[in-house]
Protein backbone atom coordinates (compact mmCIF):
# COMPACT_ATOMS: atom_id res chain seq x y z
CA UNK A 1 9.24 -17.93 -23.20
CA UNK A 2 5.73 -19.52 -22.91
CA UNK A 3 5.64 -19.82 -19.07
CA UNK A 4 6.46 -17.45 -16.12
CA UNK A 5 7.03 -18.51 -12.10
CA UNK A 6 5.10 -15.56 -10.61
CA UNK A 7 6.39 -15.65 -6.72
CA UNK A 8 4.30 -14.41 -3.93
CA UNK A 9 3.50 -14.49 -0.45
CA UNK A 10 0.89 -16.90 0.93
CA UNK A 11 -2.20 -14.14 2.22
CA UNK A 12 -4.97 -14.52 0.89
CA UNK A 13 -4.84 -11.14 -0.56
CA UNK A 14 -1.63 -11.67 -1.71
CA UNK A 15 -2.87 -14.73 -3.44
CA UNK A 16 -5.88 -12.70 -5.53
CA UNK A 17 -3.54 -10.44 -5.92
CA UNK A 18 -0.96 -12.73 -7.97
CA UNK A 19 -3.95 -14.36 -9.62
CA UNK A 20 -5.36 -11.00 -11.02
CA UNK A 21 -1.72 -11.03 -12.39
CA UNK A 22 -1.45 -14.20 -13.66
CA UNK A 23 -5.10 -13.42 -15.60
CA UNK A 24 -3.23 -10.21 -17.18
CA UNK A 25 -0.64 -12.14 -18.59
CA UNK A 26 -2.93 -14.79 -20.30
CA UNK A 27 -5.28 -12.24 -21.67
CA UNK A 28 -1.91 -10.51 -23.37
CA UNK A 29 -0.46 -13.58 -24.44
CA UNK A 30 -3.19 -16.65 -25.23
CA UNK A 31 -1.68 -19.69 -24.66
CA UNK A 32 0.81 -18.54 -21.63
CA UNK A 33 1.11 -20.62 -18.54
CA UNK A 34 2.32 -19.00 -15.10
CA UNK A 35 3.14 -21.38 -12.33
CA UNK A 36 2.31 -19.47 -8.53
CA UNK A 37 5.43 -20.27 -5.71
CA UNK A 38 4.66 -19.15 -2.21
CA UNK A 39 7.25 -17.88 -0.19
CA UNK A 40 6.91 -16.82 3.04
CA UNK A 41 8.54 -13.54 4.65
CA UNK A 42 9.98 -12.67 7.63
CA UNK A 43 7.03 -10.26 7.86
CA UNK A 44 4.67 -13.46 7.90
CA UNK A 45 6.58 -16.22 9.57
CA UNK A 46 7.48 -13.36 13.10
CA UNK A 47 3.28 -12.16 13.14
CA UNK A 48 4.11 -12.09 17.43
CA UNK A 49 6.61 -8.93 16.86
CA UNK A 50 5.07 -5.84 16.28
CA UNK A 51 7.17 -3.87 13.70
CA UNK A 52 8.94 -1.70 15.57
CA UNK A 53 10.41 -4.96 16.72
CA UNK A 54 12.16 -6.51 14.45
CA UNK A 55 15.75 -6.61 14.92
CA UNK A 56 18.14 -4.11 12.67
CA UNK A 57 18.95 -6.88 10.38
CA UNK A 58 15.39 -6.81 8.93
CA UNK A 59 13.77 -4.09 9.69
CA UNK A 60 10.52 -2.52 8.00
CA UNK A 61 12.09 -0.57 5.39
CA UNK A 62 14.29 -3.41 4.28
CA UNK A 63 11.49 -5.39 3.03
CA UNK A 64 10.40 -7.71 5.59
CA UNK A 65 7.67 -8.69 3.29
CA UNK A 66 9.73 -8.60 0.42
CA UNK A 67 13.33 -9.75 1.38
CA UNK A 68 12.98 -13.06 1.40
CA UNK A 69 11.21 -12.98 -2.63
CA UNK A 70 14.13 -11.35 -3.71
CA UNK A 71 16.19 -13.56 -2.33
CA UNK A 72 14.30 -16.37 -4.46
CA UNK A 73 14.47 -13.64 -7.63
CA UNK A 74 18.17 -13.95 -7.50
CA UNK A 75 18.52 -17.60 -7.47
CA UNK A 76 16.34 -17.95 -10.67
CA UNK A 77 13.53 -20.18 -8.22
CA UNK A 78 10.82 -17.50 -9.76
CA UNK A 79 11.22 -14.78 -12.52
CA UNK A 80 8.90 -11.99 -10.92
CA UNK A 81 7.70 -11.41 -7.55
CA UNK A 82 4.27 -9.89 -7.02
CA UNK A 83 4.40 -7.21 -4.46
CA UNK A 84 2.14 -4.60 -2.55
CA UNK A 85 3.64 -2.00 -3.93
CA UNK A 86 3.61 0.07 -0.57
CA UNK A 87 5.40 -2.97 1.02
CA UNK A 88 8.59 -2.82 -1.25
CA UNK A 89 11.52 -0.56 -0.29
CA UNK A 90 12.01 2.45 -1.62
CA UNK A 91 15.66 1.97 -2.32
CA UNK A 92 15.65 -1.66 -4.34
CA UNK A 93 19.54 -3.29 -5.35
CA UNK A 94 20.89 -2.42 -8.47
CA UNK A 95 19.86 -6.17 -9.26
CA UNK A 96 15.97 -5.60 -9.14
CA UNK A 97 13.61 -3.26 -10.47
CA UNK A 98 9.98 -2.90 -10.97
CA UNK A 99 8.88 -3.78 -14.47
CA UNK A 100 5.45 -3.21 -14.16
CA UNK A 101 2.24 -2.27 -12.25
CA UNK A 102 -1.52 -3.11 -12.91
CA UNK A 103 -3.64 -0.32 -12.71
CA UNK A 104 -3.92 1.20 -9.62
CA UNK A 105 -6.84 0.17 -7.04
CA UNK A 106 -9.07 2.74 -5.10
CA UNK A 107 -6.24 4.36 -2.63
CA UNK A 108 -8.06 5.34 -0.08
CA UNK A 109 -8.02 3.84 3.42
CA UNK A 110 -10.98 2.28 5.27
CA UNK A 111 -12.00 2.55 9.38
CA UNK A 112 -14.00 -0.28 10.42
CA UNK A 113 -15.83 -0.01 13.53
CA UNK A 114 -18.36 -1.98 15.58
CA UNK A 115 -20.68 0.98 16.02
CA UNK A 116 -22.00 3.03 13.12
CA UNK A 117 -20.08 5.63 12.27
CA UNK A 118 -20.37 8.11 9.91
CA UNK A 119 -17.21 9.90 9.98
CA UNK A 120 -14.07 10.12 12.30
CA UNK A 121 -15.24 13.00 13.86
CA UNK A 122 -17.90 10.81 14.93
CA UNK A 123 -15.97 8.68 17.23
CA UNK A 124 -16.13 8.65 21.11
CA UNK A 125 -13.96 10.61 22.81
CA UNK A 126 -10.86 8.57 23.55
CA UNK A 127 -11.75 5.76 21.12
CA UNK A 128 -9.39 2.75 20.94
CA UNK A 129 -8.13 2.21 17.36
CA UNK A 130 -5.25 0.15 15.98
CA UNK A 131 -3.07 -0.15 13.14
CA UNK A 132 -0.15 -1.29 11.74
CA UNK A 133 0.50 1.97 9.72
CA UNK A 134 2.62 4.51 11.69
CA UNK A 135 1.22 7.18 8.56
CA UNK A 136 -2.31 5.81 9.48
CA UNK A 137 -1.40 6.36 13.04
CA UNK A 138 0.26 10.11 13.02
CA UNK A 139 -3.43 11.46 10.79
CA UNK A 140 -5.34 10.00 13.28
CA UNK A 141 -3.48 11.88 16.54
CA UNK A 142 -3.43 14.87 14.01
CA UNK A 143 -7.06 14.95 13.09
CA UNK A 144 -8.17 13.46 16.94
CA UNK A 145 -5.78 14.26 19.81
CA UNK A 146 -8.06 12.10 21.94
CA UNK A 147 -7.29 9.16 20.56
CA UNK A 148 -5.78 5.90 21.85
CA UNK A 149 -4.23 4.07 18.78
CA UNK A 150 -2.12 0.97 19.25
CA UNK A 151 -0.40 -1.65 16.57
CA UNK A 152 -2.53 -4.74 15.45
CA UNK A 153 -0.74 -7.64 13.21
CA UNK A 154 -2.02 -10.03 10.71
CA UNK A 155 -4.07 -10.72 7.83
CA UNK A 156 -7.44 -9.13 6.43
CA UNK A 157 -9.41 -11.88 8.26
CA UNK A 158 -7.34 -11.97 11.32
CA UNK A 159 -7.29 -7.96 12.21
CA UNK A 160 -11.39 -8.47 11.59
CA UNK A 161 -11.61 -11.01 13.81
CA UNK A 162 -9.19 -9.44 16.96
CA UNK A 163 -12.05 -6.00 16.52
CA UNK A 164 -15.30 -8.11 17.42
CA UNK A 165 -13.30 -10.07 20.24
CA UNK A 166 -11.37 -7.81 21.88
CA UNK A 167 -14.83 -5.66 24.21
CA UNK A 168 -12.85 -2.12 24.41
CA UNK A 169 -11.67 -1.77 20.65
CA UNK A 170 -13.39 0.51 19.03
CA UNK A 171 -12.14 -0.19 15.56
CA UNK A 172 -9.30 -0.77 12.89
CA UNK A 173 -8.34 0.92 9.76
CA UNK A 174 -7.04 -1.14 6.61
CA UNK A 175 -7.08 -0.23 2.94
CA UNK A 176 -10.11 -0.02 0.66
CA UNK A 177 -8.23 -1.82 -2.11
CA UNK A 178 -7.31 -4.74 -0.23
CA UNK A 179 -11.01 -5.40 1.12
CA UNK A 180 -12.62 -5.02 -2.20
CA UNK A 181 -9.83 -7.22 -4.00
CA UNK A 182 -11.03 -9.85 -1.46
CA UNK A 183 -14.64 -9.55 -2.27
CA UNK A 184 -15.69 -8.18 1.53
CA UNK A 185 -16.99 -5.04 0.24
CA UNK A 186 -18.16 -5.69 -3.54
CA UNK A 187 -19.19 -2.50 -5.36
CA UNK A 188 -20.52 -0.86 -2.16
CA UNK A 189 -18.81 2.13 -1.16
CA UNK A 190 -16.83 2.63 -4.54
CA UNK A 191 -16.33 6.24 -5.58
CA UNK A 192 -19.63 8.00 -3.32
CA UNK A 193 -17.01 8.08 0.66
CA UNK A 194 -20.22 6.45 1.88
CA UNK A 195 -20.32 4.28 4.59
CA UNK A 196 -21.16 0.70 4.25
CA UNK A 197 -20.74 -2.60 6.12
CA UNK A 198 -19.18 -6.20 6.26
CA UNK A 199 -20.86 -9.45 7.68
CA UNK A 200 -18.12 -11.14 9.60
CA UNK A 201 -18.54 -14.23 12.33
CA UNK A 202 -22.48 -13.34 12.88
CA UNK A 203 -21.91 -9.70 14.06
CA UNK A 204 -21.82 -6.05 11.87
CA UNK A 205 -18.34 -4.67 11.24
CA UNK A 206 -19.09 -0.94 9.92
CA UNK A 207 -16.91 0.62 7.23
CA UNK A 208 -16.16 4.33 6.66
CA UNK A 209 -13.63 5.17 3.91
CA UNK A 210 -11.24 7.91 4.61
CA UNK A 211 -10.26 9.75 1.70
CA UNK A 212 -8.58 13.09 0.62
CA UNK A 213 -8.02 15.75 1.72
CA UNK A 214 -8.89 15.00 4.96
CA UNK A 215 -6.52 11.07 5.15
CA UNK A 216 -3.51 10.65 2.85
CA UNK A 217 -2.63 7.15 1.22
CA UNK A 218 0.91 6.16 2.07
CA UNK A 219 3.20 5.93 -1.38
CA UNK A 220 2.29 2.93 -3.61
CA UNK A 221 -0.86 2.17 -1.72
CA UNK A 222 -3.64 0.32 -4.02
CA UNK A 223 -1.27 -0.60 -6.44
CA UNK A 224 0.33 -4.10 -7.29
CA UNK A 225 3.87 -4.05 -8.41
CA UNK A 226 5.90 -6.82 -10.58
CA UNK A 227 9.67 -6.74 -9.60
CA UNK A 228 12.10 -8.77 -12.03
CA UNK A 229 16.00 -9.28 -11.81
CA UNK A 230 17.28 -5.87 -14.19
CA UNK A 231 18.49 -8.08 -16.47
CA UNK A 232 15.91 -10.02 -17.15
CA UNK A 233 14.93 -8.89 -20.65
CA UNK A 234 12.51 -11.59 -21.81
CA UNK A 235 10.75 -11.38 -18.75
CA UNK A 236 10.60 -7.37 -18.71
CA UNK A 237 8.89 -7.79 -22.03
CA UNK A 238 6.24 -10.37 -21.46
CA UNK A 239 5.50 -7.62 -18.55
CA UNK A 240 5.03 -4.75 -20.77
CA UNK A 241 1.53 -5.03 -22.31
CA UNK A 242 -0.35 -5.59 -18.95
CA UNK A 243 1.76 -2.52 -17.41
CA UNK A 244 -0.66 0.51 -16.48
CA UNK A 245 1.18 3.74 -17.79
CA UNK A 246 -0.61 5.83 -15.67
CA UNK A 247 -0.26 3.88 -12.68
CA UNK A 248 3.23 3.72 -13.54
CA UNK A 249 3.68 7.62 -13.58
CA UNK A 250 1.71 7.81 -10.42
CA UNK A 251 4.06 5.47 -8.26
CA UNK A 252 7.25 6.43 -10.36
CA UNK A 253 6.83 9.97 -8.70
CA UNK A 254 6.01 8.60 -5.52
CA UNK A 255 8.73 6.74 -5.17
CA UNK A 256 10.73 9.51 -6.17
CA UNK A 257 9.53 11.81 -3.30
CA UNK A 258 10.18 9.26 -0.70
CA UNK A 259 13.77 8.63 -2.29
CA UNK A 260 14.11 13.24 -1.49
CA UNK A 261 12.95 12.69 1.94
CA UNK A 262 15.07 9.76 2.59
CA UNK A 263 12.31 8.12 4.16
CA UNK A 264 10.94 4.35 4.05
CA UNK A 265 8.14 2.80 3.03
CA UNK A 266 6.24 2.93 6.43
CA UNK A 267 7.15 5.94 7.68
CA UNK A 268 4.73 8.72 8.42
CA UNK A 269 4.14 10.13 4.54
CA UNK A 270 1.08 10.31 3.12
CA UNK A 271 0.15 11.36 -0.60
CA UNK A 272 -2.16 11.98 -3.08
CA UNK A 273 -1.99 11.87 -6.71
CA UNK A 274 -3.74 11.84 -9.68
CA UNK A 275 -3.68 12.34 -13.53
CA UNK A 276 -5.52 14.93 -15.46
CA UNK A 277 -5.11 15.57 -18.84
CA UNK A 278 -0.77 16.11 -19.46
CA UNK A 279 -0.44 16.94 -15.80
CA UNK A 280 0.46 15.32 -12.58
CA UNK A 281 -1.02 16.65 -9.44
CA UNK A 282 0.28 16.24 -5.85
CA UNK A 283 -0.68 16.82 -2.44
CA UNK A 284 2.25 15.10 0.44
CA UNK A 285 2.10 15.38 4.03
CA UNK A 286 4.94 14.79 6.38
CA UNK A 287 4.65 14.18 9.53
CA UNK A 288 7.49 14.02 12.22
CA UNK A 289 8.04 11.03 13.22
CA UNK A 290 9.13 12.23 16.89
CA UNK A 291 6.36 13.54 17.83
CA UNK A 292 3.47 12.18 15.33
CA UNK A 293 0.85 14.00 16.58
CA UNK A 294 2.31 17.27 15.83
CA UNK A 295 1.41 18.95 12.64
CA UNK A 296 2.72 17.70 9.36
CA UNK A 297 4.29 20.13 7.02
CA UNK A 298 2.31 20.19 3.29
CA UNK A 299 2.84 20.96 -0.07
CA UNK A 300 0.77 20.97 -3.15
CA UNK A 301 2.02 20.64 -6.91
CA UNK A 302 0.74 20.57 -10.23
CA UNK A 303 2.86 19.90 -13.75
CA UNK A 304 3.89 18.06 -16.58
CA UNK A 305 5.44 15.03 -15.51
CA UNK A 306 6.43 13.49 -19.14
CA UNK A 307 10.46 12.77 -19.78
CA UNK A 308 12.58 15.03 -17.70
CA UNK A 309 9.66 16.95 -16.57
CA UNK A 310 9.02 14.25 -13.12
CA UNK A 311 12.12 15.12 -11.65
CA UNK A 312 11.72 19.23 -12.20
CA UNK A 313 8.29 18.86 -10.44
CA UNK A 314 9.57 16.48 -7.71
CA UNK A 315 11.88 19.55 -6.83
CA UNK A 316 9.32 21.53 -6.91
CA UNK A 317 7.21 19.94 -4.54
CA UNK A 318 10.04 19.50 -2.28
CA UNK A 319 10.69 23.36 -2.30
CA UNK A 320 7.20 23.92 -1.53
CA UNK A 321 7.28 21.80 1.19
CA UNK A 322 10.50 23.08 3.03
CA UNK A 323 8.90 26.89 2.58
């Protein structure tokens, strides 16, 4: 195999995204040639719905930016699909699996307002925010009760766009790793939770990143994830020299704990992980998604996650959190 079809959606982010792939592969195999297919999702094509719209034949957690790649992974038109990996279902069919992951982007989400702004504490009271993260949403009402937050669709440029036009918006939240794949933030703001700003259309956008403790990254967030078809061998192994083992770890047990709460990939869960040393630390919040504002149930963890050890911490974790 001396050539790949890498399938993806047509975003511009999704586009560097694939690329940064496609520059993996060719450093671990000189000489390899990927060919890029866009496909386009229900999730792009239906931007008018908001996505609590969508009827119950697509509906978020079935992959309406994903269903319509796997669909094209099946036929053979593309042997991997290049995903966010918070976009894909946690649940995939027996048929798919994820192969691989690059490693993992800053996970920490990003609130972009017209006015300087410090912190969210900072905000006016009653400031008008939107999202298209229900998680994003439920912190927010947790942390400020005062707030008015609504849904916004589209891409990176788009959302940036609707803030400066529409007068009574006060801002919009996004994450850091998709703004800095993009090249709108650079190196600013990387690592230090200070404050910068982006130059958009003549006019200031400020950025404040909101990290842990405080704001939770949903499952997957930052990180890019290669599905294949499961029996796709050759493919699988052309995959396994750019895949980041850490990362993998990281997402595995993410995965896993929205798999124990039977809960999609855009529902109200936000987590926190990290690696240090041989262990795996976590910190989840769960929030009800009934009545978001109300406060989330937590739980905190901290183990070996090699082998068997990933599902004997998972447990864990839930335990703690059902205390």
């Amino acid at each position: 195999m001396s050539k790949l079809i890498l399938g993806t959606r047509g975003s511009d982010l999704a586009l560097t995204q694939t690329r940064m792939v496609e520059a993996a592969l060719c450093r671990a195999h000189p000489g390899f040639e990927c060919e890029v297919k866009i496909i386009k999702t229900i999730g792009d094509q239906r931007q008018d719905l908001k996505l609590t719209e969508f009827s119950s034949e697509a509906i978020v957690d079935k992959g309406i930016f994903t269903k319509e790649l796997e669909v094209a992974l099946a036929a053979g038109e593309v042997d991997l699909a290049v995903h966010s990996l918070k976009d894909v279902p946690t649940e995939l069919e027996e048929t798919f699996v994820i192969s691989a992951v690059l490693e993992r982007a800053d996970t920490r989400d990003v609130l972009l307002t017209k006015a300087p702004c410090g912190k969210l504490a900072e905000l006016p009271e009653g400031a008008r925010l939107a999202t298209s993260s229900v998680r994003r949403q439920a912190q927010l009402q947790w942390l400020r009760s005062d707030l008015q937050v609504e849904e916004i669709r589209g891409n990176v440029p788009t959302r940036l766009s609707k803030l400066l036009k529409d007068g009574g918006m006060d801002g919009i939240l996004l994450a850091m790793a998709g703004l800095k794949r993009l090249g709108y933030l650079g190196e600013t703001g990387d690592g230090d939770g200070e404050a910068t700003h982006i130059d958009w259309e003549g006019q200031r956008i400020h950025v404040t990143p909101l990290g842990p403790p405080e704001f939770l990254a949903a499952c997957g967030q930052g990180a890019i994830a290669l599905e294949t078809r499961a029996d796709d061998a050759e493919t699988r192994a052309k995959l396994e020299p750019i895949n980041d083992a850490e990362t993998f770890t990281r997402i595995t047990a993410e995965r896993l704990i929205l798999e124990r709460l039977q809960a999609g990939c855009h529902t109200p869960v936000g987590v926190d992980t990290g690696i240090e040393g041989d262990e795996l630390r976590i910190h989840l919040r769960v929030f009800d998604e009934a009545q978001l504002s109300a406060p989330p149930r937590e739980a905190r963890v901290t183990g070996a996650s090699s082998g068997n050890h990933l599902e004997g911490l998972i447990d864990q974790l839930m335990n703690s959190l059902n205390d």
